[in-house]
PDB file of N, CA and C in Angstrom:
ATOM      1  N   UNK A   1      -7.247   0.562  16.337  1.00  0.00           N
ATOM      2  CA  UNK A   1      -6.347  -0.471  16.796  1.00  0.00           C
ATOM      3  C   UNK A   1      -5.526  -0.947  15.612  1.00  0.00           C
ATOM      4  N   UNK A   2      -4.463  -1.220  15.633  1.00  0.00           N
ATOM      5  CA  UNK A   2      -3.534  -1.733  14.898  1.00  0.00           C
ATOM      6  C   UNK A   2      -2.605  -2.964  15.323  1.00  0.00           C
ATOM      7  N   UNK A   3      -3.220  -4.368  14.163  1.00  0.00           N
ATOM      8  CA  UNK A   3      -2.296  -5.284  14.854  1.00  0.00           C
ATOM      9  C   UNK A   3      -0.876  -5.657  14.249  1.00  0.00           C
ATOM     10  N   UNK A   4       0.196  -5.925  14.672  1.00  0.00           N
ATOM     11  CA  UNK A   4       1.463  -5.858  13.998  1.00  0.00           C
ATOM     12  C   UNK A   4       2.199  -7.349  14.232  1.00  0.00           C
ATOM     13  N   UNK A   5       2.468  -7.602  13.154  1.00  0.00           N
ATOM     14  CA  UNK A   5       3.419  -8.798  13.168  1.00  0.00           C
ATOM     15  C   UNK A   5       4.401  -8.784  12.307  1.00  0.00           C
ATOM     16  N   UNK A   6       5.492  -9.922  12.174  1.00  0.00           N
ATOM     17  CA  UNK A   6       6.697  -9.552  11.690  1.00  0.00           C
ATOM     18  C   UNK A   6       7.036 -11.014  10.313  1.00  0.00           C
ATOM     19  N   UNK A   7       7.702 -10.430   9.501  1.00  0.00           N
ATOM     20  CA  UNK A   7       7.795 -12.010   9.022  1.00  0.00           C
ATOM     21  C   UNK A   7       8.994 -12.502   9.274  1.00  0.00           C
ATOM     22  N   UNK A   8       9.362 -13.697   8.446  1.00  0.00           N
ATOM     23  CA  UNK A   8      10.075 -14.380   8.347  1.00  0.00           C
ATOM     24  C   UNK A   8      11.426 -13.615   8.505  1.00  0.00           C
ATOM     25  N   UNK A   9      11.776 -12.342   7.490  1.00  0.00           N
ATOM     26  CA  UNK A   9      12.950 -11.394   7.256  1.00  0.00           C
ATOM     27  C   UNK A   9      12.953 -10.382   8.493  1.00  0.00           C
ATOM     28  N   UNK A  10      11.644 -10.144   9.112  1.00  0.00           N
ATOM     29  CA  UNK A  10      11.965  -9.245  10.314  1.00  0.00           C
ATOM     30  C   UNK A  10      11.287  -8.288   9.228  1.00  0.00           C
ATOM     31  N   UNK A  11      10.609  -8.052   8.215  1.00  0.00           N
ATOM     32  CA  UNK A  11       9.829  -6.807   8.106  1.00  0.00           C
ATOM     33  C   UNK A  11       8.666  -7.254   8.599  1.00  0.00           C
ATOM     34  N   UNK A  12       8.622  -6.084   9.421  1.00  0.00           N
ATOM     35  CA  UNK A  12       7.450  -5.247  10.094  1.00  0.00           C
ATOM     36  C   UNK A  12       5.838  -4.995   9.642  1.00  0.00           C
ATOM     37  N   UNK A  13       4.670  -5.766   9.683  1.00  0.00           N
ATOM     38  CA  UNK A  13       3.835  -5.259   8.619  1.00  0.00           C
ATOM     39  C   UNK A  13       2.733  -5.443  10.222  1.00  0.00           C
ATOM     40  N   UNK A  14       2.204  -3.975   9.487  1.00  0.00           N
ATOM     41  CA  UNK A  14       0.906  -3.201  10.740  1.00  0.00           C
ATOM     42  C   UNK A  14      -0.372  -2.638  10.216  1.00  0.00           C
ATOM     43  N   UNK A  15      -1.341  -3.282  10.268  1.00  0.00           N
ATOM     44  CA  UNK A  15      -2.492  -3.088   9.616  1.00  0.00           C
ATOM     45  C   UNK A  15      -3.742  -2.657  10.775  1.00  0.00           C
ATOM     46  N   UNK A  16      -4.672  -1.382  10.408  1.00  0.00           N
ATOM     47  CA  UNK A  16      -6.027  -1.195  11.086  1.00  0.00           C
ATOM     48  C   UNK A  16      -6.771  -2.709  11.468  1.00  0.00           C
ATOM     49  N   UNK A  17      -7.299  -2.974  12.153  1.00  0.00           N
ATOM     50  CA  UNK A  17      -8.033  -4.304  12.526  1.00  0.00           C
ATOM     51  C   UNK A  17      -9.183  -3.969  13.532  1.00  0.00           C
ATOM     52  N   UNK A  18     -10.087  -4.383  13.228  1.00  0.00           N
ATOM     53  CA  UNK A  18     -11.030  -4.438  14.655  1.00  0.00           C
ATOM     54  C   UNK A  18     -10.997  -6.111  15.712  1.00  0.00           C
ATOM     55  N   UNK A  19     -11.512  -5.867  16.684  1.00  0.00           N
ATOM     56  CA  UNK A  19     -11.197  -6.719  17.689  1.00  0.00           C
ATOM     57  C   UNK A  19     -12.492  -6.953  18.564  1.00  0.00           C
ATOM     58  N   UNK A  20     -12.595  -7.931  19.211  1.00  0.00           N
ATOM     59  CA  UNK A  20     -13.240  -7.921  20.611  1.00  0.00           C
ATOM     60  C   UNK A  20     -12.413  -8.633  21.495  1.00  0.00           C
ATOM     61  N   UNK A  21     -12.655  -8.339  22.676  1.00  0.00           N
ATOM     62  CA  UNK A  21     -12.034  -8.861  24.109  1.00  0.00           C
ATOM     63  C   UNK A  21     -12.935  -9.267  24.640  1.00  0.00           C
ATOM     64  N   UNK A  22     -12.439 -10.332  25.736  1.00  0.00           N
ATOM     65  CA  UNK A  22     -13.550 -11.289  26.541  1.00  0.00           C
ATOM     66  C   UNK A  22     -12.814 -11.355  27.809  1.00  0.00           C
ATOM     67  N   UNK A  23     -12.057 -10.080  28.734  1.00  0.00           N
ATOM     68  CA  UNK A  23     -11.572 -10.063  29.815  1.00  0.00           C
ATOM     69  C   UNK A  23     -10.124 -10.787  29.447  1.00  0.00           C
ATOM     70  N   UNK A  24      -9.722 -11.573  28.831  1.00  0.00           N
ATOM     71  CA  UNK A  24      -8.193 -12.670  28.761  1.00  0.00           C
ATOM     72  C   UNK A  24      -7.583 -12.746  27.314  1.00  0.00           C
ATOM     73  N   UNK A  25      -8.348 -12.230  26.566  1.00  0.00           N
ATOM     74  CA  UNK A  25      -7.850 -12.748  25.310  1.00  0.00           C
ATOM     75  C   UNK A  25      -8.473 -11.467  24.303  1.00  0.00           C
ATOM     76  N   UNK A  26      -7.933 -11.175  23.379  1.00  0.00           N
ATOM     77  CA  UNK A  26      -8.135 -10.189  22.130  1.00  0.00           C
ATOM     78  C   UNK A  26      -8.392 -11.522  20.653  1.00  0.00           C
ATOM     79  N   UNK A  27      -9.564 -11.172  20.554  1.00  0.00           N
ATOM     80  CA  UNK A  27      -9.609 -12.144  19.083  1.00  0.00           C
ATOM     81  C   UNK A  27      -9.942 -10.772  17.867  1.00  0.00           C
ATOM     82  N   UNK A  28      -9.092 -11.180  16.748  1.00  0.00           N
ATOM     83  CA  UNK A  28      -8.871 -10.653  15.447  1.00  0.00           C
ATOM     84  C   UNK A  28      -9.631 -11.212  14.151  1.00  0.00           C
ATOM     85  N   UNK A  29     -10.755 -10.702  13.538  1.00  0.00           N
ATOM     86  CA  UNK A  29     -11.248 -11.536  12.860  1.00  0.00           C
ATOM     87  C   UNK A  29     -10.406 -11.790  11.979  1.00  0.00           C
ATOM     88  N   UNK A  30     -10.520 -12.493  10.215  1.00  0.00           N
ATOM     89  CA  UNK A  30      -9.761 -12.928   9.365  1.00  0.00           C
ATOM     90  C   UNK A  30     -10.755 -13.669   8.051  1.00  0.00           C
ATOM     91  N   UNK A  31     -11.079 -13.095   7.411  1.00  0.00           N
ATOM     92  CA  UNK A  31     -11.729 -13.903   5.913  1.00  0.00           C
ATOM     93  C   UNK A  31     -10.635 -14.240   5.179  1.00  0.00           C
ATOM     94  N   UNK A  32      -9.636 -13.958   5.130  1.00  0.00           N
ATOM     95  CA  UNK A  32      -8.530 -14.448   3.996  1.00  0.00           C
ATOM     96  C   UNK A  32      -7.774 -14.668   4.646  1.00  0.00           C
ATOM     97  N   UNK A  33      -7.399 -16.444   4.542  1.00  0.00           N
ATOM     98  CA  UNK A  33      -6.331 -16.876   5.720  1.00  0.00           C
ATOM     99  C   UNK A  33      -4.877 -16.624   4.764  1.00  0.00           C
ATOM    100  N   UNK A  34      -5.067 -16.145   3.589  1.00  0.00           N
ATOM    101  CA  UNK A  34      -3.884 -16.255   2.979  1.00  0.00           C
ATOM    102  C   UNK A  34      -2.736 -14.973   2.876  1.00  0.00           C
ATOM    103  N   UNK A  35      -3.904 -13.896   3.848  1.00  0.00           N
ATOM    104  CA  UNK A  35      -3.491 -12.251   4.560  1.00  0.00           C
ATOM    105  C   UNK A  35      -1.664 -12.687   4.638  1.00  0.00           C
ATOM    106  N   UNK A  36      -1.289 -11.359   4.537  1.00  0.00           N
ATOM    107  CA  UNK A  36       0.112 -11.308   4.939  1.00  0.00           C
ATOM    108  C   UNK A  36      -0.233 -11.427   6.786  1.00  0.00           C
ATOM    109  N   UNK A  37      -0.858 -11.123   7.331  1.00  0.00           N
ATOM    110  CA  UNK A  37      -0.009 -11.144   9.034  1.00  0.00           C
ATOM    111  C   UNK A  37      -0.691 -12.191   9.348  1.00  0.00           C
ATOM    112  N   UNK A  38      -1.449 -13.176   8.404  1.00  0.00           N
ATOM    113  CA  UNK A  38      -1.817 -14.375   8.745  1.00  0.00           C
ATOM    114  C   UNK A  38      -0.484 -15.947   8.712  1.00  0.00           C
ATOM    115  N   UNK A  39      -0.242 -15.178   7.496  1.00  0.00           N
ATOM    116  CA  UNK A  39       1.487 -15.835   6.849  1.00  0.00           C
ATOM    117  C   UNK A  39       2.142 -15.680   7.842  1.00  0.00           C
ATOM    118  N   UNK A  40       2.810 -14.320   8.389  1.00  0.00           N
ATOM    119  CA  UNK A  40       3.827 -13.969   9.265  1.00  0.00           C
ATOM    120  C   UNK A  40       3.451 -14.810  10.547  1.00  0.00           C
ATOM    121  N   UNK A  41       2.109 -14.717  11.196  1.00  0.00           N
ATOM    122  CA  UNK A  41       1.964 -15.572  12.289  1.00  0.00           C
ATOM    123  C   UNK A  41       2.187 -16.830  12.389  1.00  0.00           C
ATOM    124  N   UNK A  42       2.307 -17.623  11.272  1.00  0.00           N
ATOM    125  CA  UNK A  42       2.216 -18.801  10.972  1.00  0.00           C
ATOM    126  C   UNK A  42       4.403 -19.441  10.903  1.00  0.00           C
ATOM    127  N   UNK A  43       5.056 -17.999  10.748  1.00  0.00           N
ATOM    128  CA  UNK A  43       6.223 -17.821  11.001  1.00  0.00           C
ATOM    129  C   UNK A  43       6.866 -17.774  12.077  1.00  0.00           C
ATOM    130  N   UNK A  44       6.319 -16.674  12.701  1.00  0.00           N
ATOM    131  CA  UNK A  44       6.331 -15.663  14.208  1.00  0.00           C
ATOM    132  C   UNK A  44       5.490 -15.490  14.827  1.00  0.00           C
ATOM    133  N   UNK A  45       4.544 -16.050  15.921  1.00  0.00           N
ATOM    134  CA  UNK A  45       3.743 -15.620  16.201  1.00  0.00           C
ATOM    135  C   UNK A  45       3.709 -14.673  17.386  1.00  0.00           C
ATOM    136  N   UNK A  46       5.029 -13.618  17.924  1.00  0.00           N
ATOM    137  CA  UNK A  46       4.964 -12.618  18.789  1.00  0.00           C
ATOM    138  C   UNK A  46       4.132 -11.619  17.909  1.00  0.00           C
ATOM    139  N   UNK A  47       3.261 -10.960  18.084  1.00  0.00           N
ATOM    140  CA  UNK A  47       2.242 -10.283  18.284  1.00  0.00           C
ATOM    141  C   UNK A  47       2.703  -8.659  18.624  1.00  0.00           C
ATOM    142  N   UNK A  48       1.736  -7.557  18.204  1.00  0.00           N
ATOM    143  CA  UNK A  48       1.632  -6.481  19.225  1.00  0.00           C
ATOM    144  C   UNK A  48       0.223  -5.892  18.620  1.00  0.00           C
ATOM    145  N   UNK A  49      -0.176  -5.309  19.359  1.00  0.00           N
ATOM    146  CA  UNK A  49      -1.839  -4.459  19.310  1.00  0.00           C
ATOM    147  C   UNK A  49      -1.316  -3.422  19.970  1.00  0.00           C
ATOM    148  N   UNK A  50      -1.707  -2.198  18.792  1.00  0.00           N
ATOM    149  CA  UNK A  50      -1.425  -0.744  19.546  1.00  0.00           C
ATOM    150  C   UNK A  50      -3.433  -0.493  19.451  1.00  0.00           C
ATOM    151  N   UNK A  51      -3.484   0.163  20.606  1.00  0.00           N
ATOM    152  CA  UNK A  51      -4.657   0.895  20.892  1.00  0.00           C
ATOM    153  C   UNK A  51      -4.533   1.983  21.566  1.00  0.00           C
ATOM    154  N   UNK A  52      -4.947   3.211  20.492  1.00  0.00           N
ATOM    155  CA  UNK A  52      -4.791   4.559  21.034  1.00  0.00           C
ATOM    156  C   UNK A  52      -6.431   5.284  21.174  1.00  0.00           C
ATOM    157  N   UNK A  53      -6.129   6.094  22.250  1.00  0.00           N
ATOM    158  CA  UNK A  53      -7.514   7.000  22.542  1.00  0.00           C
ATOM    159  C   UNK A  53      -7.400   8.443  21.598  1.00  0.00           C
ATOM    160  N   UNK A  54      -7.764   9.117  20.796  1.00  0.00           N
ATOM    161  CA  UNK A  54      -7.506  10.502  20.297  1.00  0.00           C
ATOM    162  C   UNK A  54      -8.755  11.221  20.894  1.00  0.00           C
ATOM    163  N   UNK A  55      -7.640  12.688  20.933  1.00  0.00           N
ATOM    164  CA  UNK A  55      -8.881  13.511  21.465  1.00  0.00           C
ATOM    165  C   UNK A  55      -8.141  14.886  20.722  1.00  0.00           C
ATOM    166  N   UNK A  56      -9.077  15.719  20.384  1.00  0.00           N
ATOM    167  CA  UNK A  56      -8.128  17.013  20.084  1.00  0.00           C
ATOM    168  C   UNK A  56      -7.538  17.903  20.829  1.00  0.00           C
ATOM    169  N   UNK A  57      -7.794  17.661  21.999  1.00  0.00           N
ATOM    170  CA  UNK A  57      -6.559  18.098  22.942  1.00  0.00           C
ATOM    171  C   UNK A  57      -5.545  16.971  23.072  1.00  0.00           C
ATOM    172  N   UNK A  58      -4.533  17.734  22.442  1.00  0.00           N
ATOM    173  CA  UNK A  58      -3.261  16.082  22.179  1.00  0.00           C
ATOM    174  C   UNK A  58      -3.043  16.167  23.537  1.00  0.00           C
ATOM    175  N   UNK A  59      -3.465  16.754  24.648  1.00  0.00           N
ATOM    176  CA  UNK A  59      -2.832  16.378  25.879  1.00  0.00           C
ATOM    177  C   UNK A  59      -3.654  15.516  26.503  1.00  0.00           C
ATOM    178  N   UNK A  60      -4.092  14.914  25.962  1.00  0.00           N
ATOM    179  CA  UNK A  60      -5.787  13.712  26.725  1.00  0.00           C
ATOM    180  C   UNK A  60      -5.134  12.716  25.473  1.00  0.00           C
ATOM    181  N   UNK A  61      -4.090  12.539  24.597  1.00  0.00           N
ATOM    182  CA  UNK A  61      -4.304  11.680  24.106  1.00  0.00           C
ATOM    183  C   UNK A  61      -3.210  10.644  25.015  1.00  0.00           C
ATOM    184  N   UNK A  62      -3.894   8.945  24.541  1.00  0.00           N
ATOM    185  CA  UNK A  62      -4.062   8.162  25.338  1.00  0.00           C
ATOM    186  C   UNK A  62      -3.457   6.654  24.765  1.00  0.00           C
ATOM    187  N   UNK A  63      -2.669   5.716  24.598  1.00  0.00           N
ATOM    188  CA  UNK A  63      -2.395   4.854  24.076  1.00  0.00           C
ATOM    189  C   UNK A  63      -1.773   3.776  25.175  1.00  0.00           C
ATOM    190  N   UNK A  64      -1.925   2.540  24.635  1.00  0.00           N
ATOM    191  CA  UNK A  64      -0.952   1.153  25.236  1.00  0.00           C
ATOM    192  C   UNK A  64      -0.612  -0.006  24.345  1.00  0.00           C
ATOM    193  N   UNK A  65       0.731  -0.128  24.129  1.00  0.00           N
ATOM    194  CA  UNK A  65       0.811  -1.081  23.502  1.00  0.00           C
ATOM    195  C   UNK A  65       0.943  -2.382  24.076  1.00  0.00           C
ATOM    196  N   UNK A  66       0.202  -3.533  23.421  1.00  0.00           N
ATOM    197  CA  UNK A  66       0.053  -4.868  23.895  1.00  0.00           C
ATOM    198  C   UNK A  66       0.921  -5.947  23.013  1.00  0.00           C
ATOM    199  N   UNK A  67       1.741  -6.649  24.460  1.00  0.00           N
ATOM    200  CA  UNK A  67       2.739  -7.912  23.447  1.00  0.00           C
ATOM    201  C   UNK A  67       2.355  -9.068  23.723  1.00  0.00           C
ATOM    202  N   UNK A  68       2.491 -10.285  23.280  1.00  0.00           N
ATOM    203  CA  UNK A  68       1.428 -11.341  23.262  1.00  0.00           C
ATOM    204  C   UNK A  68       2.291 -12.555  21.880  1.00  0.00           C
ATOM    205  N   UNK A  69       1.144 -13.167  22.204  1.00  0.00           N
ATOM    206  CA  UNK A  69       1.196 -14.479  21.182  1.00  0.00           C
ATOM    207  C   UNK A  69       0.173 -14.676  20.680  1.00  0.00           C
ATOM    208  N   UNK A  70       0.414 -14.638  18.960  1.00  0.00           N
ATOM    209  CA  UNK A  70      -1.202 -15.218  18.194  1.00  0.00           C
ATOM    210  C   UNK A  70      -0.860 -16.834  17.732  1.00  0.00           C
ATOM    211  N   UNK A  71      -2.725 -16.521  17.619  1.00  0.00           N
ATOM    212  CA  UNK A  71      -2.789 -18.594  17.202  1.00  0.00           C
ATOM    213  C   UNK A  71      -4.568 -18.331  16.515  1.00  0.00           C
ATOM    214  N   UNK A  72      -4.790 -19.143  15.637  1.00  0.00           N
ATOM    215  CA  UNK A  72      -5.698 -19.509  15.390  1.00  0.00           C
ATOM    216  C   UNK A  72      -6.438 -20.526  15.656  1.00  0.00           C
ATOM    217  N   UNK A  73      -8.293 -19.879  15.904  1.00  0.00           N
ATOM    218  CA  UNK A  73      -9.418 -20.732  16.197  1.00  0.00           C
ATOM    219  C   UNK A  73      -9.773 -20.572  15.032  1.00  0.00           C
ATOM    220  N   UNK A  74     -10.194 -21.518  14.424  1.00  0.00           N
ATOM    221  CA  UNK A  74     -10.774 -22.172  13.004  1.00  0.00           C
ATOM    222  C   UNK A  74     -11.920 -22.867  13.103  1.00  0.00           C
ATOM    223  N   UNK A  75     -12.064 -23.544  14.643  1.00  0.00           N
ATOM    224  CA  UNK A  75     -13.259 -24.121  14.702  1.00  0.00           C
ATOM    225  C   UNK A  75     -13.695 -24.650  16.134  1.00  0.00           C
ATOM    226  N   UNK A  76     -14.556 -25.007  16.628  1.00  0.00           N
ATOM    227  CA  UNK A  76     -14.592 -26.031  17.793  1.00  0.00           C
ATOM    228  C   UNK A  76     -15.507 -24.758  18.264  1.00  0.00           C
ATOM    229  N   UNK A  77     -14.874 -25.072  20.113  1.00  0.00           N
ATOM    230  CA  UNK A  77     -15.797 -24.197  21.213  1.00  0.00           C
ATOM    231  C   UNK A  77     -15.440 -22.974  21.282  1.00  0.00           C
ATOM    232  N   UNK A  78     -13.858 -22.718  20.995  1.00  0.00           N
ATOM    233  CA  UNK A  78     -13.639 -21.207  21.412  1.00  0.00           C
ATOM    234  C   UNK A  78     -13.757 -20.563  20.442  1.00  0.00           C
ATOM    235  N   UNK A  79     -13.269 -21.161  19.232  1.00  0.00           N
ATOM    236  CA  UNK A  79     -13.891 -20.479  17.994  1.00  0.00           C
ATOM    237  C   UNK A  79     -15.153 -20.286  17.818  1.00  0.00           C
ATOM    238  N   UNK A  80     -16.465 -20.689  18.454  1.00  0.00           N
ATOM    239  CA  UNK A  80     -17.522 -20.548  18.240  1.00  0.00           C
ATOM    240  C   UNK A  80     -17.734 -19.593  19.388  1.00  0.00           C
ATOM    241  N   UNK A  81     -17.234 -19.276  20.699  1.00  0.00           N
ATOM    242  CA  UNK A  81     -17.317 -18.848  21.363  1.00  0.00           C
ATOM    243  C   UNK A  81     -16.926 -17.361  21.134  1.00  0.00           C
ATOM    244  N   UNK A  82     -15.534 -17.215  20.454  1.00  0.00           N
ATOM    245  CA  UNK A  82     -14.891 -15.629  20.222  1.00  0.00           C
ATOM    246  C   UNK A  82     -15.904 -14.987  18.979  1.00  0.00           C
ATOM    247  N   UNK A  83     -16.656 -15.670  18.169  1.00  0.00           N
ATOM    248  CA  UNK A  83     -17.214 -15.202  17.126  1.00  0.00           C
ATOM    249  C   UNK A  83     -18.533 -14.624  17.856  1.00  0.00           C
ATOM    250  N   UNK A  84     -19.167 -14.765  18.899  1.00  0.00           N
ATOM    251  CA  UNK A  84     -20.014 -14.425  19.918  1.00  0.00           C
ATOM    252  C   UNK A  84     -19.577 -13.247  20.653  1.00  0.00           C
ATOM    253  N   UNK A  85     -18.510 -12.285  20.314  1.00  0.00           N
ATOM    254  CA  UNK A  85     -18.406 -11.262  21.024  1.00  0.00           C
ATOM    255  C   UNK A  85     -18.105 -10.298  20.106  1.00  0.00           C
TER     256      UNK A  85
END
């Protein structure tokens, strides 16, 4: 999975990330809030998550890209809640 955000200038920055989902929502972990696509969100927060399936038959291969809005949980219920999946 790869999540992508944009900054301030409109460059483009797309980094590997792991994730969990809870049926409604994709949470992204984060130890360094001072990350570049932590910055950019804090700019822009339109979003995209590419998630692709590979297989070595490139004809089974499989992808969707997802557009969205990020925000940060730092603390409380849902933040205690997304760290639970």
């Amino acid at each position: 999975m790869r999540f992508n955000s944009t900054s301030g200038g409109g460059e483009i920055h797309s980094v590997p990330v792991c994730f969990a989902f809870d049926g409604s929502n994709f949470f992204v972990h984060a130890k360094r809030y001072n990350a570049k696509r932590w910055k950019n969100i804090k700019l822009n927060n339109s979003v995209s998550l590419e998630l692709d399936s590979y297989s070595d038959d490139w004809s089974k291969l499989k992808g969707v890209l997802i557009l969205g809005k990020a925000g940060f949980l730092e603390s409380g219920h849902d933040h205690e809640g997304a760290l639970r999946f």
